[in-house]
N, C-alpha and C. Protein backbone atom coordinates (compact mmCIF):
# COMPACT_ATOMS: atom_id res chain seq x y z
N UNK A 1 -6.63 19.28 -14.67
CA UNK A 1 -7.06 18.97 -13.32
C UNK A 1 -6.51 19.99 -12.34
N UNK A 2 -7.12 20.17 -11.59
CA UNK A 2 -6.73 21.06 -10.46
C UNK A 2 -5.84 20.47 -9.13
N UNK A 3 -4.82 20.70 -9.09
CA UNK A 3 -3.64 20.37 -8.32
C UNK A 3 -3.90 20.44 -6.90
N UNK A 4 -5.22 21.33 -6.14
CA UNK A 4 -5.58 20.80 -5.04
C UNK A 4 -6.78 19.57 -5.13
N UNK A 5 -6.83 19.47 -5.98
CA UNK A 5 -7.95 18.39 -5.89
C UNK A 5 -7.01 17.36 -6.30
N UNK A 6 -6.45 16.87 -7.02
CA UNK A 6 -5.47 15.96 -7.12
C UNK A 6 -4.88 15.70 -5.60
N UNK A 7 -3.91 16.76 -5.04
CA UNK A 7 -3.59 16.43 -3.49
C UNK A 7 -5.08 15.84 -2.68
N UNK A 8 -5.51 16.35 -2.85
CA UNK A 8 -6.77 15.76 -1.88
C UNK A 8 -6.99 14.06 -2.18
N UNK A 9 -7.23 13.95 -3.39
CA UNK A 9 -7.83 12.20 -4.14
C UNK A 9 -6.46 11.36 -3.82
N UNK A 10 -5.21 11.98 -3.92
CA UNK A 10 -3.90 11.26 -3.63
C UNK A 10 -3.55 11.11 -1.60
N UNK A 11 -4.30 12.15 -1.19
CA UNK A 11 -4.17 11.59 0.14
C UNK A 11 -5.52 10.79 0.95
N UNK A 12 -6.28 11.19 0.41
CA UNK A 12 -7.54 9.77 0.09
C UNK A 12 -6.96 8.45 0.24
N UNK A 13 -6.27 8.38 -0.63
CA UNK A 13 -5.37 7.10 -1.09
C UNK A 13 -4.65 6.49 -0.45
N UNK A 14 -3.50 7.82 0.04
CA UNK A 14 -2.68 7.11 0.93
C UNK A 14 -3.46 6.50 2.15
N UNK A 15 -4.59 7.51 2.75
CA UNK A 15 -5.12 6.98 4.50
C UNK A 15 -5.77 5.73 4.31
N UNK A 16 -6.10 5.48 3.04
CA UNK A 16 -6.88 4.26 2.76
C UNK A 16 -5.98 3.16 2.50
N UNK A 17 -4.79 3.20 1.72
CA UNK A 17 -3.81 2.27 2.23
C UNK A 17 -3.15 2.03 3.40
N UNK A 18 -2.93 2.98 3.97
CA UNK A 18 -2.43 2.85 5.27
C UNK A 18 -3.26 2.25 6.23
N UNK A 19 -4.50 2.61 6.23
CA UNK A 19 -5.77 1.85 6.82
C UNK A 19 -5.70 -0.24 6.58
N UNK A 20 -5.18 -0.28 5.42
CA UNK A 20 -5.00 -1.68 5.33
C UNK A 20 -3.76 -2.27 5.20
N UNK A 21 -2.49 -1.55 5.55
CA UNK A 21 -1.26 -2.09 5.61
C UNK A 21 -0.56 -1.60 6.91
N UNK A 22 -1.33 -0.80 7.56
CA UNK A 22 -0.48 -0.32 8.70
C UNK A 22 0.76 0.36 8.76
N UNK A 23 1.48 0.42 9.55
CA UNK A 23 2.98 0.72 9.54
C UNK A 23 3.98 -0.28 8.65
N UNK A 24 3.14 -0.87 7.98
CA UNK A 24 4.40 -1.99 6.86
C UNK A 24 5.40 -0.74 5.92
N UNK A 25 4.42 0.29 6.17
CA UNK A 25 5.03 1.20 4.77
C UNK A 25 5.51 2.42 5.27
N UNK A 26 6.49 3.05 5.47
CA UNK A 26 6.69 4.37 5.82
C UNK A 26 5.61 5.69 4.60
N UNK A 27 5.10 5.84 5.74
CA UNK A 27 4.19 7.71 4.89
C UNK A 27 4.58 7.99 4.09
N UNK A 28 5.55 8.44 4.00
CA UNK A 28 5.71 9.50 3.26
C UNK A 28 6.55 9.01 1.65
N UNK A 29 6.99 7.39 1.94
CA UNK A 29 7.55 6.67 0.58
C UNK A 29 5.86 6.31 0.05
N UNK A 30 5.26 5.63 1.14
CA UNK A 30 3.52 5.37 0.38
C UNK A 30 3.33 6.94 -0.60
N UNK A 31 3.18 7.63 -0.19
CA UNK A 31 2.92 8.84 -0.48
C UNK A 31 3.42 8.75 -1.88
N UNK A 32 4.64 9.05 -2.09
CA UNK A 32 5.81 8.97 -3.05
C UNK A 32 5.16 8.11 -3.88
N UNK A 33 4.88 6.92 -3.68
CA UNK A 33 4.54 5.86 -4.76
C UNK A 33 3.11 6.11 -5.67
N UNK A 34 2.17 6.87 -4.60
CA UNK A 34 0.80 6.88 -4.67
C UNK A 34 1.35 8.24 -5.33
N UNK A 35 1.66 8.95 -5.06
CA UNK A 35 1.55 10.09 -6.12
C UNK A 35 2.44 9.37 -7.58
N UNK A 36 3.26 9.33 -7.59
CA UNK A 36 4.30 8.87 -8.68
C UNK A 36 2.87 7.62 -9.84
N UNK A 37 1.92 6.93 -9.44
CA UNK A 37 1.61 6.16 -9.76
C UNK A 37 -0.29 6.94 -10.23
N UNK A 38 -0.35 7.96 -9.35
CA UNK A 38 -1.23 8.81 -9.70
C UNK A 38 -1.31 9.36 -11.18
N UNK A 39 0.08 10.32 -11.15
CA UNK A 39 0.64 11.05 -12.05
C UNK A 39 0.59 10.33 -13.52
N UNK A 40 0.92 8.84 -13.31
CA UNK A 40 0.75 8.03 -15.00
C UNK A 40 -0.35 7.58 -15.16
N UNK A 41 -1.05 7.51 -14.10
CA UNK A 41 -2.40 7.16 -14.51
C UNK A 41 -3.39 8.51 -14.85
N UNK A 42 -3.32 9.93 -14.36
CA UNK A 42 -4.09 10.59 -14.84
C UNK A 42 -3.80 11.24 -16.10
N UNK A 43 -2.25 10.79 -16.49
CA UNK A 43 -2.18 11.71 -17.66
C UNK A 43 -2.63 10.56 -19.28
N UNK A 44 -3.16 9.12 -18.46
CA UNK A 44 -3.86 8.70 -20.06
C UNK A 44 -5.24 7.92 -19.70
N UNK A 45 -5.99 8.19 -18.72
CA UNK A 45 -6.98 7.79 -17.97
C UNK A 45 -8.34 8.52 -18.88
N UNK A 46 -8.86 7.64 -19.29
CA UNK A 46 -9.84 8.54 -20.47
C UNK A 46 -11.57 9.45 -19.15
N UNK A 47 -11.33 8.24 -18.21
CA UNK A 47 -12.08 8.22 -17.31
C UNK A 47 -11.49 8.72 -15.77
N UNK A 48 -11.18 9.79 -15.52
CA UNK A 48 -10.32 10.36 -14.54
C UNK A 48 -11.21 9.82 -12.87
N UNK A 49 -12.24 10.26 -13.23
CA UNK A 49 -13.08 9.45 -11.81
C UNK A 49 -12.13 7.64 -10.87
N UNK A 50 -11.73 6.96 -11.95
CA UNK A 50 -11.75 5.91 -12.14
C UNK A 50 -10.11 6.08 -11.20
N UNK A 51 -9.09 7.02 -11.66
CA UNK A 51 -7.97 6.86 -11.03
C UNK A 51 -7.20 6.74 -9.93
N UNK A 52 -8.13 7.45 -8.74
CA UNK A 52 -7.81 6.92 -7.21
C UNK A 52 -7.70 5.39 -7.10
N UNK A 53 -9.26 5.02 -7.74
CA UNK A 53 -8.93 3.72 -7.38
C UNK A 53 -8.24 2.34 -8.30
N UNK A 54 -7.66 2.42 -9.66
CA UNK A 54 -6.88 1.80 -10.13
C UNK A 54 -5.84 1.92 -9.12
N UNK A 55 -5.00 3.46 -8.92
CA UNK A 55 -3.98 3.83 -7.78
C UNK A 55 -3.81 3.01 -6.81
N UNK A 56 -5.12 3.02 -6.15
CA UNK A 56 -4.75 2.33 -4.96
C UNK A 56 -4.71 0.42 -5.10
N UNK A 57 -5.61 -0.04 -6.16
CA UNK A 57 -5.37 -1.04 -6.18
C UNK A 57 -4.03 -1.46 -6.93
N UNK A 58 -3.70 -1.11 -7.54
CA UNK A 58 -1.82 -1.44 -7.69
C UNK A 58 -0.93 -1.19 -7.44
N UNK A 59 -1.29 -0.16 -6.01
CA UNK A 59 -0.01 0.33 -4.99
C UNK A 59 -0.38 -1.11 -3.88
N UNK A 60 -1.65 -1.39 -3.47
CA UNK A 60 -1.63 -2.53 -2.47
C UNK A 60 -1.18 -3.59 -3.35
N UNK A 61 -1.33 -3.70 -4.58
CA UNK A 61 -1.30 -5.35 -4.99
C UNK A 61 0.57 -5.28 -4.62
N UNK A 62 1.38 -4.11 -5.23
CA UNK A 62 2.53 -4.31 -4.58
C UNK A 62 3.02 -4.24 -3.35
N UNK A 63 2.27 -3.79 -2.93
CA UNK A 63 2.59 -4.16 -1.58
C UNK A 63 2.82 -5.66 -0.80
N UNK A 64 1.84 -6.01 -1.46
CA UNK A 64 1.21 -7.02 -0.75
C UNK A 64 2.24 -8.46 -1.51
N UNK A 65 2.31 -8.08 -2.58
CA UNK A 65 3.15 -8.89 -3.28
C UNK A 65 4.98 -9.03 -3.07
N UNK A 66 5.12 -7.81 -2.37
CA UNK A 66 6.79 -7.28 -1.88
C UNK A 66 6.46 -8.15 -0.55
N UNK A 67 5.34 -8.30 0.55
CA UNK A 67 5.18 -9.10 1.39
C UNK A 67 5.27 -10.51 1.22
N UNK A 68 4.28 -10.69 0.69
CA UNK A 68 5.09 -12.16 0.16
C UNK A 68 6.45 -12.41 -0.54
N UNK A 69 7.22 -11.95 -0.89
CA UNK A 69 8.36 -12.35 -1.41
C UNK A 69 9.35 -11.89 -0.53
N UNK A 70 9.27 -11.28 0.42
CA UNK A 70 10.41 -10.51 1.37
C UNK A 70 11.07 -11.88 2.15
N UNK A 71 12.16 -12.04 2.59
CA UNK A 71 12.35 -13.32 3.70
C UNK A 71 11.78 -12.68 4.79
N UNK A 72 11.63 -14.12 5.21
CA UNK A 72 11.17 -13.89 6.75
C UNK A 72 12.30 -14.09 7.43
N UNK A 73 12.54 -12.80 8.46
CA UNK A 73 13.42 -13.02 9.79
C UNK A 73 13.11 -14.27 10.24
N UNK A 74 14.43 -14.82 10.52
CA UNK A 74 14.44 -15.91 11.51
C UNK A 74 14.35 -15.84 12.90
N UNK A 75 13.28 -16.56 13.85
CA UNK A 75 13.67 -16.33 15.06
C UNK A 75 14.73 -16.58 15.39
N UNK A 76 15.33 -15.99 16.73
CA UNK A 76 16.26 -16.04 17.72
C UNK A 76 16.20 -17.45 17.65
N UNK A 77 17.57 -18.03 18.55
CA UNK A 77 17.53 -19.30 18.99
C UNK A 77 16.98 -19.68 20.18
N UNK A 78 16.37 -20.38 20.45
CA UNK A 78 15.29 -20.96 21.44
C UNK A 78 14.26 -20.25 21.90
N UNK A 79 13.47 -19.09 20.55
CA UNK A 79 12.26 -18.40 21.03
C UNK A 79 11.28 -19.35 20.30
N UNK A 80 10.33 -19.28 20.64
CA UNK A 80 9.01 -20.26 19.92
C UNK A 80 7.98 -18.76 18.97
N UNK A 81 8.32 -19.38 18.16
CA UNK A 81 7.22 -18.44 16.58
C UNK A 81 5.85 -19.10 16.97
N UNK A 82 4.60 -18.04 17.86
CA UNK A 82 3.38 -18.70 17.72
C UNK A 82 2.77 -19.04 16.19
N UNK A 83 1.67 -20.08 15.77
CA UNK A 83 1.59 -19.95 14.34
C UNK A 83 0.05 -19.84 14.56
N UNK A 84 -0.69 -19.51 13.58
CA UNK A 84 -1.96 -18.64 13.52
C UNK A 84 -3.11 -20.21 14.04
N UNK A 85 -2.77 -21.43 13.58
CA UNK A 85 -3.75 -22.47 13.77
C UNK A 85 -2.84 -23.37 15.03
N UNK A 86 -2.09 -22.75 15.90
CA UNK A 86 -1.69 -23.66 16.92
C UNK A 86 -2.79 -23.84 17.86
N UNK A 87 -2.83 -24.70 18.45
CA UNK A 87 -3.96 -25.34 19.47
C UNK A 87 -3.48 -24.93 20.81
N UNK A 88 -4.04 -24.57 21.46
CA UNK A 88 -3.39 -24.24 23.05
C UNK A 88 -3.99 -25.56 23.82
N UNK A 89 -3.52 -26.39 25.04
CA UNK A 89 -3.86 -27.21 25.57
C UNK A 89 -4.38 -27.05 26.93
């Protein structure tokens, strides 16, 4: 494979995760992961087309899965946490 085309499909990747996680992730560790996770997938990928997007779907599934398991900060004492189905009156 050609090593600028690899950079290219790996930063594909990253703008497209970043596109759906926002600032949850610092750049340049996304980066890190998405390449690092690139790298094992193209070297036994019989179907190389296919590897951006395995990549990206099991860099978000961890993501998304480190989100759910992270604690949640506690609010301050006497701030009110709005919640997504509160009713306003």
């Amino acid at each position: 494979m050609d090593s600028g085309s690899d950079r290219q499909r790996i930063e594909q990747v990253v703008r497209a995760l970043e596109t759906g996680v926002g600032n949850a992730v610092d750049r340049d560790i996304l980066a890190a992961v998405v390449k690092a996770d690139f790298d094992r997938y193209a070297a036994t990928a019989r179907i190389q087309a296919f590897v951006p997007i395995l990549v990206e779907r099991e860099v978000r599934a961890r993501i998304l899965k480190h989100r759910m398991t992270s604690p949640q900060r506690a609010a301050p004492r006497g701030s009110v946490r709005a919640t997504p189905n509160a009713r306003h009156s």
